[in-house]
Protein backbone atom coordinates (compact mmCIF):
# COMPACT_ATOMS: atom_id res chain seq x y z
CA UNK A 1 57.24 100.28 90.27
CA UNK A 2 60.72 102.02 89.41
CA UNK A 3 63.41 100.09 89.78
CA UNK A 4 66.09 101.17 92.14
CA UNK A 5 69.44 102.54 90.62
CA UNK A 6 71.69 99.88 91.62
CA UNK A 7 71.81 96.43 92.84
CA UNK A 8 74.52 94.89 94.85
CA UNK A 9 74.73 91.29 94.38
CA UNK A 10 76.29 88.41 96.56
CA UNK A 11 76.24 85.25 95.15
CA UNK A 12 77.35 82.50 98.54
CA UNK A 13 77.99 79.37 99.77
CA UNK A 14 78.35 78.32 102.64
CA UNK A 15 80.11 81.62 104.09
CA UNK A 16 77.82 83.10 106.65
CA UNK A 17 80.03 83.93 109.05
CA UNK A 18 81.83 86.57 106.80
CA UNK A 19 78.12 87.45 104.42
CA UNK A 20 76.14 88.54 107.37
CA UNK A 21 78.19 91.32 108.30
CA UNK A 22 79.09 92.37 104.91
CA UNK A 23 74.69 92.62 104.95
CA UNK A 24 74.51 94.36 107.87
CA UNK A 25 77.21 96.63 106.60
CA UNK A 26 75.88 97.77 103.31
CA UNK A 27 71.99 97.81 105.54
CA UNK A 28 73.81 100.41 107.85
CA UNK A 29 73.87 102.78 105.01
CA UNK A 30 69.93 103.27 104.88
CA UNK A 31 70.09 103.81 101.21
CA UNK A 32 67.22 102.43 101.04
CA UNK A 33 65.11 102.36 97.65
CA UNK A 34 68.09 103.47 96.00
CA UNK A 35 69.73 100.60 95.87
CA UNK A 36 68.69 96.51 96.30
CA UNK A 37 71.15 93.56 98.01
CA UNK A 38 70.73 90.16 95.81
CA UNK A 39 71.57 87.87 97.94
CA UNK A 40 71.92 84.66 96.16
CA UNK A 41 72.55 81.67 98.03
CA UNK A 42 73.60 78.13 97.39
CA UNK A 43 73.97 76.61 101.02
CA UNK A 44 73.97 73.34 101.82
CA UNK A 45 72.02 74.17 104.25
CA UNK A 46 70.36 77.56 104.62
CA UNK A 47 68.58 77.50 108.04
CA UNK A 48 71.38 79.99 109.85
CA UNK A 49 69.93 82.45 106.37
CA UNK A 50 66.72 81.92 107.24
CA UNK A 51 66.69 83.17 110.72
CA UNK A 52 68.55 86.17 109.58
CA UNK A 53 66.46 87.51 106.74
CA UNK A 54 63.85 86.76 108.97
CA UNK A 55 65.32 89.56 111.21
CA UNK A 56 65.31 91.95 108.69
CA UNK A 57 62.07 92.41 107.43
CA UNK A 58 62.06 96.05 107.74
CA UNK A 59 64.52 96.26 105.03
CA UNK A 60 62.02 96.02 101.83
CA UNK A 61 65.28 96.63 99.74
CA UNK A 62 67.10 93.13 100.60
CA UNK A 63 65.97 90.18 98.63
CA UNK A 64 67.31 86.59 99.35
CA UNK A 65 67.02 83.43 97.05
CA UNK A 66 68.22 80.12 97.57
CA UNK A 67 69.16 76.88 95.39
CA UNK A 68 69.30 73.77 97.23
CA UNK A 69 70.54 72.08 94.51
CA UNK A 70 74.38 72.19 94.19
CA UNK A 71 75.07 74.99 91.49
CA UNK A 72 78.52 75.97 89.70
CA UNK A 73 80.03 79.03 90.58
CA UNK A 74 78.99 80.61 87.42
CA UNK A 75 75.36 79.42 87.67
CA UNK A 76 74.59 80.56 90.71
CA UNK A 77 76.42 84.34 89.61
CA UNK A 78 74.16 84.38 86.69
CA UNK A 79 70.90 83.67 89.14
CA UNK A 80 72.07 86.66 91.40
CA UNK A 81 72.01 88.56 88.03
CA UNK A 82 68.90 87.25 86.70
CA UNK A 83 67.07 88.03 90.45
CA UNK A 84 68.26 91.61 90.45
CA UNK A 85 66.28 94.69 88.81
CA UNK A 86 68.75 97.53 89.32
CA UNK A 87 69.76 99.85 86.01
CA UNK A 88 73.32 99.39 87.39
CA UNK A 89 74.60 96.54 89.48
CA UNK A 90 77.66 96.01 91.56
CA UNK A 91 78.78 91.79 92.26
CA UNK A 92 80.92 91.28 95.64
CA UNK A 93 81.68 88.43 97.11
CA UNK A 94 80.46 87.26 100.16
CA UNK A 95 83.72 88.60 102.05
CA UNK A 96 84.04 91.99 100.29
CA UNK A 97 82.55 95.74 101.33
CA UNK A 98 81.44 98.21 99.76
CA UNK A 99 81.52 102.04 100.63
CA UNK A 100 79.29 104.09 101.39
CA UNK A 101 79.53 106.79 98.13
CA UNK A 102 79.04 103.62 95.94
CA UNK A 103 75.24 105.38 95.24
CA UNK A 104 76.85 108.17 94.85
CA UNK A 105 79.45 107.23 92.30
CA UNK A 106 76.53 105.47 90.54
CA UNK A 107 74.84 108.87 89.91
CA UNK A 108 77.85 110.27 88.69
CA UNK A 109 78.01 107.76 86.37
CA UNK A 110 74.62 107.85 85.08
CA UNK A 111 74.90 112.12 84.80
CA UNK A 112 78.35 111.35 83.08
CA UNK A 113 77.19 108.48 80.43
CA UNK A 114 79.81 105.91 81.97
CA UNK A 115 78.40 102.50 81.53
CA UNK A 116 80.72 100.59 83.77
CA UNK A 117 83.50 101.65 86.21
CA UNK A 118 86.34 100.85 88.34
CA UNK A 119 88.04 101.87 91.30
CA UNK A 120 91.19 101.40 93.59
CA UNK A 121 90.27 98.01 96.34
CA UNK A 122 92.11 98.03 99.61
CA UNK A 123 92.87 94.48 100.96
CA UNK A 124 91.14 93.74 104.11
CA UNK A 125 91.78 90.15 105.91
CA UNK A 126 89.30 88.78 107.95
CA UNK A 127 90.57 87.41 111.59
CA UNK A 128 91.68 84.20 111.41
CA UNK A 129 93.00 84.71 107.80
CA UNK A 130 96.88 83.66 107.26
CA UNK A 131 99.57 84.63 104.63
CA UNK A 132 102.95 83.39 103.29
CA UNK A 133 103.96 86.49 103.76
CA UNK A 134 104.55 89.35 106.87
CA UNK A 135 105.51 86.42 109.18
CA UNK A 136 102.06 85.18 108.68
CA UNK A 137 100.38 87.68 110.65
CA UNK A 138 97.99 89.35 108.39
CA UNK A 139 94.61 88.57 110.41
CA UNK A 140 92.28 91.56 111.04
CA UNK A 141 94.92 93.80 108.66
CA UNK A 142 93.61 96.68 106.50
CA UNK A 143 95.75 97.20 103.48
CA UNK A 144 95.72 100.09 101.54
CA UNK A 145 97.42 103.23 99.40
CA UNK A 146 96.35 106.37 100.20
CA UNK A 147 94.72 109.12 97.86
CA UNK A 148 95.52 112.38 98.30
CA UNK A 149 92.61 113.53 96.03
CA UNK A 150 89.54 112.17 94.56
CA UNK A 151 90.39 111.79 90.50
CA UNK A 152 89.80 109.59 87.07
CA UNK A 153 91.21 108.01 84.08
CA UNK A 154 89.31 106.60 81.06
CA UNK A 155 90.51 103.56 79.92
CA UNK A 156 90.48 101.37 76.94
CA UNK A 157 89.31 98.19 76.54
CA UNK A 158 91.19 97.17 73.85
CA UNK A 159 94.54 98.44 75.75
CA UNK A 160 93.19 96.38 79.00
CA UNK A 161 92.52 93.12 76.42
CA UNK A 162 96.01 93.59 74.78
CA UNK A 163 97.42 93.25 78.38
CA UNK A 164 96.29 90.58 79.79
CA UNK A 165 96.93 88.98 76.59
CA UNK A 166 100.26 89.23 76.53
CA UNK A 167 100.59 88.16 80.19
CA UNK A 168 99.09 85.16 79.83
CA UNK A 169 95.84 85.99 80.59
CA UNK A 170 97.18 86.66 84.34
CA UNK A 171 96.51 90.71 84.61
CA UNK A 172 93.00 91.58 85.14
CA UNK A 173 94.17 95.44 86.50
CA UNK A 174 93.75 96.75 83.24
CA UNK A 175 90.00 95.63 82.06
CA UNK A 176 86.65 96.51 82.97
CA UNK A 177 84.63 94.60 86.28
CA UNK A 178 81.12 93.81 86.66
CA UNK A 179 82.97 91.86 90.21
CA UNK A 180 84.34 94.71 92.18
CA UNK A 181 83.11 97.28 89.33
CA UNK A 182 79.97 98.88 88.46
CA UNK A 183 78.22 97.87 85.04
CA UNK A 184 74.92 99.29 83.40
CA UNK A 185 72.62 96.42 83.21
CA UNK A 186 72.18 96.83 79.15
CA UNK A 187 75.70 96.34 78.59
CA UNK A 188 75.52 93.03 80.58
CA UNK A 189 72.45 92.04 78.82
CA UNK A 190 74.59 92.58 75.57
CA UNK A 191 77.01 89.95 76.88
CA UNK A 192 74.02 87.56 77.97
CA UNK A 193 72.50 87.83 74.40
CA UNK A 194 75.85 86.35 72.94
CA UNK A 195 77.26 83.82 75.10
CA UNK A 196 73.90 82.97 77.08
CA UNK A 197 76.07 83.76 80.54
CA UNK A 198 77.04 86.62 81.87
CA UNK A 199 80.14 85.25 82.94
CA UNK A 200 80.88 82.88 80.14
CA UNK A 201 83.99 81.02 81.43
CA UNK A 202 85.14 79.19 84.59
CA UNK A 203 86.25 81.74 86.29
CA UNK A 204 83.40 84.40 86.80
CA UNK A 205 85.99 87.94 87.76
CA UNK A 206 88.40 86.57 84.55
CA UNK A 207 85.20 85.49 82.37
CA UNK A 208 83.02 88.60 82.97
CA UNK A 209 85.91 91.14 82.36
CA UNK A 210 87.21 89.47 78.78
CA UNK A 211 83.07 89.31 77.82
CA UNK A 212 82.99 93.11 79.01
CA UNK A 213 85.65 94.52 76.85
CA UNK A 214 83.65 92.91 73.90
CA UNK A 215 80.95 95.16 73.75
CA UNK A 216 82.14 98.32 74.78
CA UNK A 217 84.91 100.34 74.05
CA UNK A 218 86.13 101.98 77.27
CA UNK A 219 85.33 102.77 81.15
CA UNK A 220 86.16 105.06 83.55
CA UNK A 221 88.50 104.23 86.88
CA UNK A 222 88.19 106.19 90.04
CA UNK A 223 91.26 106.32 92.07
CA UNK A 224 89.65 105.87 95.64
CA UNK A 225 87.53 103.08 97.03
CA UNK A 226 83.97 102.19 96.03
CA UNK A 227 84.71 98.12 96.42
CA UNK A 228 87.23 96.52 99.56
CA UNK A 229 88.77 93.44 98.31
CA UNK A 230 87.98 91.05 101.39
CA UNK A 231 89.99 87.79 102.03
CA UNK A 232 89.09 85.20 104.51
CA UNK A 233 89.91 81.78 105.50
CA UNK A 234 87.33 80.03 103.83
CA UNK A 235 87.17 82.18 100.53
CA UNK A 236 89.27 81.43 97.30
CA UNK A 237 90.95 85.08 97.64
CA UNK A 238 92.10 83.71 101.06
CA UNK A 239 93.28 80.22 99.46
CA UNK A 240 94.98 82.60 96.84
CA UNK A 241 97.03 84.54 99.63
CA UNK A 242 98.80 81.51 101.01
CA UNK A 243 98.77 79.74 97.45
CA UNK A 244 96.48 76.79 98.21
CA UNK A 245 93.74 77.00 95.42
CA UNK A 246 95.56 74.57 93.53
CA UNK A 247 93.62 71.43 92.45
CA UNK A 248 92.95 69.05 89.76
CA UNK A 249 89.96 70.16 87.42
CA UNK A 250 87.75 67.51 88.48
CA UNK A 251 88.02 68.27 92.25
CA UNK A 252 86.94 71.53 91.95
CA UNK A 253 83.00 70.98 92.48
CA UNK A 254 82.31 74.48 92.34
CA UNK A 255 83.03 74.79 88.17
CA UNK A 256 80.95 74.46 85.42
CA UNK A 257 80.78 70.60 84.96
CA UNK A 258 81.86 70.62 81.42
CA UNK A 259 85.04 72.57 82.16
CA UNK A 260 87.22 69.57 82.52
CA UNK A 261 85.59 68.12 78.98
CA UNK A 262 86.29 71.58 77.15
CA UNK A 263 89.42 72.51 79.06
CA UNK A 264 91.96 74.12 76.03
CA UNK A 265 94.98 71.53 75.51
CA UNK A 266 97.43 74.67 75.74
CA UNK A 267 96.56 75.49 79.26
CA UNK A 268 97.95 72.83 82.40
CA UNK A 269 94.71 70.65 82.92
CA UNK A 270 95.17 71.88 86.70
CA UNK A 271 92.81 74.15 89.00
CA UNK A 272 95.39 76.94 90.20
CA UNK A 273 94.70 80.80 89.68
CA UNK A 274 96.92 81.64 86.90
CA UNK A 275 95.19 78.55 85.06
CA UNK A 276 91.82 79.18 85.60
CA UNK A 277 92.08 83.02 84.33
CA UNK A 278 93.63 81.57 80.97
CA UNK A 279 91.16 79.15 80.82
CA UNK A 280 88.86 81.72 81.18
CA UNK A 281 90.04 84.11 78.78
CA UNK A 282 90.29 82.05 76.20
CA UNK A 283 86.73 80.64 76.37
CA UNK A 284 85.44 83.79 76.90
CA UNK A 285 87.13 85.18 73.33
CA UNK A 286 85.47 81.91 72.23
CA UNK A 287 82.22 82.72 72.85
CA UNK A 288 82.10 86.00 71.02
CA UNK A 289 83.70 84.03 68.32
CA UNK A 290 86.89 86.23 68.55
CA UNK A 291 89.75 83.63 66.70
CA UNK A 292 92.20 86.87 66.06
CA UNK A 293 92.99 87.81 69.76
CA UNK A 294 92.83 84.08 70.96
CA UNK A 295 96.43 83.97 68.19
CA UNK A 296 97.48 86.88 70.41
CA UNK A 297 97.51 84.91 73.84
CA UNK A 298 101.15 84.60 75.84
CA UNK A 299 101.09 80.32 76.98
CA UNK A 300 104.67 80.95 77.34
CA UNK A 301 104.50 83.75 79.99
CA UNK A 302 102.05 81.88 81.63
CA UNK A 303 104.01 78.81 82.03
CA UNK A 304 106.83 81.10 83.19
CA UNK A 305 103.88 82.85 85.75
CA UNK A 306 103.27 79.32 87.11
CA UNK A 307 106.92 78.84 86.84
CA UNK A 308 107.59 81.98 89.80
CA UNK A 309 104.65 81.44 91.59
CA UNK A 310 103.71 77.58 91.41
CA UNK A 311 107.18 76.48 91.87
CA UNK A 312 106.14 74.68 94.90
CA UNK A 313 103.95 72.15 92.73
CA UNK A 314 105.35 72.74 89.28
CA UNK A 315 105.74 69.33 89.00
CA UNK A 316 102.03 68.02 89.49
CA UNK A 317 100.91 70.79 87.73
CA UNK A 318 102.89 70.05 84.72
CA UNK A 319 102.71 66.00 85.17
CA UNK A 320 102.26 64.60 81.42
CA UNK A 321 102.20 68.75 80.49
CA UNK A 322 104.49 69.11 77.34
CA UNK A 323 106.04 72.58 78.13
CA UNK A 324 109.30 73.64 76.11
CA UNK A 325 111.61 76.03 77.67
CA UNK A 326 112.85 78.43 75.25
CA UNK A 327 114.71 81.29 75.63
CA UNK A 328 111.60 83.66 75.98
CA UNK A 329 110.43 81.27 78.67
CA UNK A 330 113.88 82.22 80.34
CA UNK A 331 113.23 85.76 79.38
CA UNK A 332 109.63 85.79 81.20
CA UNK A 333 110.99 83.89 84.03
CA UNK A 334 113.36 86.42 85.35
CA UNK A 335 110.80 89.53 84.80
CA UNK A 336 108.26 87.95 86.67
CA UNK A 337 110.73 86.85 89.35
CA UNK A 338 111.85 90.51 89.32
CA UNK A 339 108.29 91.64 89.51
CA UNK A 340 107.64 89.43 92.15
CA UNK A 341 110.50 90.53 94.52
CA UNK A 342 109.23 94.37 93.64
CA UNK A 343 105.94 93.69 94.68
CA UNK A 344 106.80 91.70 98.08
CA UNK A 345 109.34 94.99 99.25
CA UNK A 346 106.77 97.55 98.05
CA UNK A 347 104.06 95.42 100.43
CA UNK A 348 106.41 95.38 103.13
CA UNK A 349 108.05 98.39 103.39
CA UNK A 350 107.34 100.94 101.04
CA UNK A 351 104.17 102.14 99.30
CA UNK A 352 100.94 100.73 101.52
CA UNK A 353 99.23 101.81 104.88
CA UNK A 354 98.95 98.90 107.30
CA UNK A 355 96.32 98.63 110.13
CA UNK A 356 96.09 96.39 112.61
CA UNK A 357 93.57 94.74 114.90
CA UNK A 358 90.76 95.84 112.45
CA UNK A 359 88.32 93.55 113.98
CA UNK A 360 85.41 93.60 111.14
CA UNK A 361 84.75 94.94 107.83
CA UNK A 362 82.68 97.94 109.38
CA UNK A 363 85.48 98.89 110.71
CA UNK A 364 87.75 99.02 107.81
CA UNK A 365 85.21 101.02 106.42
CA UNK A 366 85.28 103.79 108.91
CA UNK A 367 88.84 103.89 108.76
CA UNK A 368 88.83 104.64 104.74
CA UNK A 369 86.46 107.13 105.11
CA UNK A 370 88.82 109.29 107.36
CA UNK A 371 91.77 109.01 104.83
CA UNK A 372 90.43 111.21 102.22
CA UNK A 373 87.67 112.26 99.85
């Protein structure tokens, strides 16, 4: 039996109410033996599944597994791995689309040698879903830049690592994505080999990209949509928008249970996204036993990152924390306050396409496809 070229996987939890449509989405496509959906699922309880794979048993190319038993994020990511057969594979989560030229793209990669790419995400929020920002009313909003023409850049690993190194470990624009990207499965299985994960840190989008840029040496990035970054109100991209995914280690069930045991002493034992992506880096570098680019890590523009954008809750964050401010602190402070004012008045006003009323993700797709290709 020949495998099919790519395999989409959604690892989920309790987040049917966003995953079925993203299904019948990607189903609507009929591409058919050329690609396979992974659904991996670890539901409290899975009934509500059951009744809908049960409705699609025409589609041969949809496979669904289920854990009962409660698994960390990053376990039940490597089991939607592990279940898929593609040569290429694509992870979303259980919120997020994908277009239709993802196939497509795929066979451009394999023609062109690429063994993993990127591309641009528009943002589209689910109804219901909130934000600090635009007076709150983001629900049923598609988000995005246009393109005026279909082009690409390779990019270096190295360059991507060097990055997010110096920030802290809070810029993941610059590396390579299994989540949101396409990689060839034997460059995964390269990262499996070493670090016996695929995702071999707390955080499986921070983990998996570090891993990726040590084993290969660049990728390519597409500047128009393959992946749609979806955020909803019961996803931790949602939680991110109005800053509420912030925790302490051991009330965040869904990590790897010895997180809180190996947590590094540099890092603010507390669950918030800036933390979790150092924490993440870090163990990641670990794992491939990579000491010289661990030296290179930023803690003091990430405390001044959670300085701008944790402000709020600083001082739980920080309780028993010993952070010095020196003058780069000061220095990073007022960049990524800077940063952060340039960012909210390019969202608002300036650079990105708004739509309202976008009432599912089906529909965000058929809007993107009439921008431009």
């Amino acid at each position: 039996m020949v495998n099919p070229l790519l395999s989409i996987i959604i690892p989920t939890k309790d987040r049917y109410s966003t995953l079925f449509p993203v299904v019948d989405m990607i189903l609507a496509y009929n591409l058919n033996s050329q690609i396979e959906i992974v659904i991996q699922d670890n539901s409290t309880d899975n009934e509500e599944a059951q009744n809908f794979i049960q409705s699609k048993l025409g589609f041969k190319n949809l496979k669904y597994f289920y854990e009962a038993s409660p698994l960390s994020v990053i376990a039940n990511s490597d089991k939607a791995v592990l279940n898929s057969t593609g040569d290429y594979i694509c992870f979303i989560g259980d919120d997020d689309g994908v277009m239709p030229n993802i196939v497509a793209v795929t066979k451009w990669m394999k023609e062109n040698g690429f063994k993993v790419l990127k591309s641009y995400k528009p943002d589209y929020y689910w109804p219901g879903q909130k934000s600090n920002y635009f007076d709150g009313h983001t629900s049923g909003v598609l988000q995005f830049v246009k393109w005026k023409s279909t082009s690409f850049s390779i990019m270096s690993t190295r360059k991507g690592l060097e990055n997010t190194l110096s920030k802290g470990g809070n810029s993941i624009r610059l590396l390579p994505c299994l989540y949101h990207g396409i990689v060839k499965r034997c460059v995964l299985d390269l990262i499996y080999e070493k670090a016996g994960s695929y995702f071999p840190g707390p955080s499986p989008d921070m983990a998996n990209a570090v891993a990726l840029t040590q084993v290969i040496d660049y990728f390519v990035y597409v500047n128009y949509p393959v992946c749609i970054t979806g955020k909803s109100n019961k996803s931790t991209g949602g939680a991110g928008v109005l800053h509420q995914h912030v925790s302490t280690i051991d009330n965040v069930n869904h990590l790897p249970s010895e997180t809180s045991k190996n947590w590094d002493t540099r890092i603010p034992k507390y669950w918030t996204g800036p933390t979790i992506w150092a924490e993440s880096v870090l163990k990641a570098l670990e794992k491939f036993g990579n000491r010289i680019d661990i030296q290179e890590f930023n803690f003091t523009y990430l405390y001044a990152w959670l300085g701008v954008f944790h402000r709020r809750d600083l001082s739980v964050i920080l309780k028993g924390f010993p952070l010095v401010k020196d003058w780069k602190y000061y220095l990073y402070f007022y960049s990524i306050l800077f940063y952060r004012v340039q960012v909210f008045l390019q969202n608002r006003f300036i650079k990105k396409v708004k739509i309202h009323n976008v009432e599912n993700i089906k529909d965000a797709v058929s809007i993107l496809k009439e921008v431009s290709y």
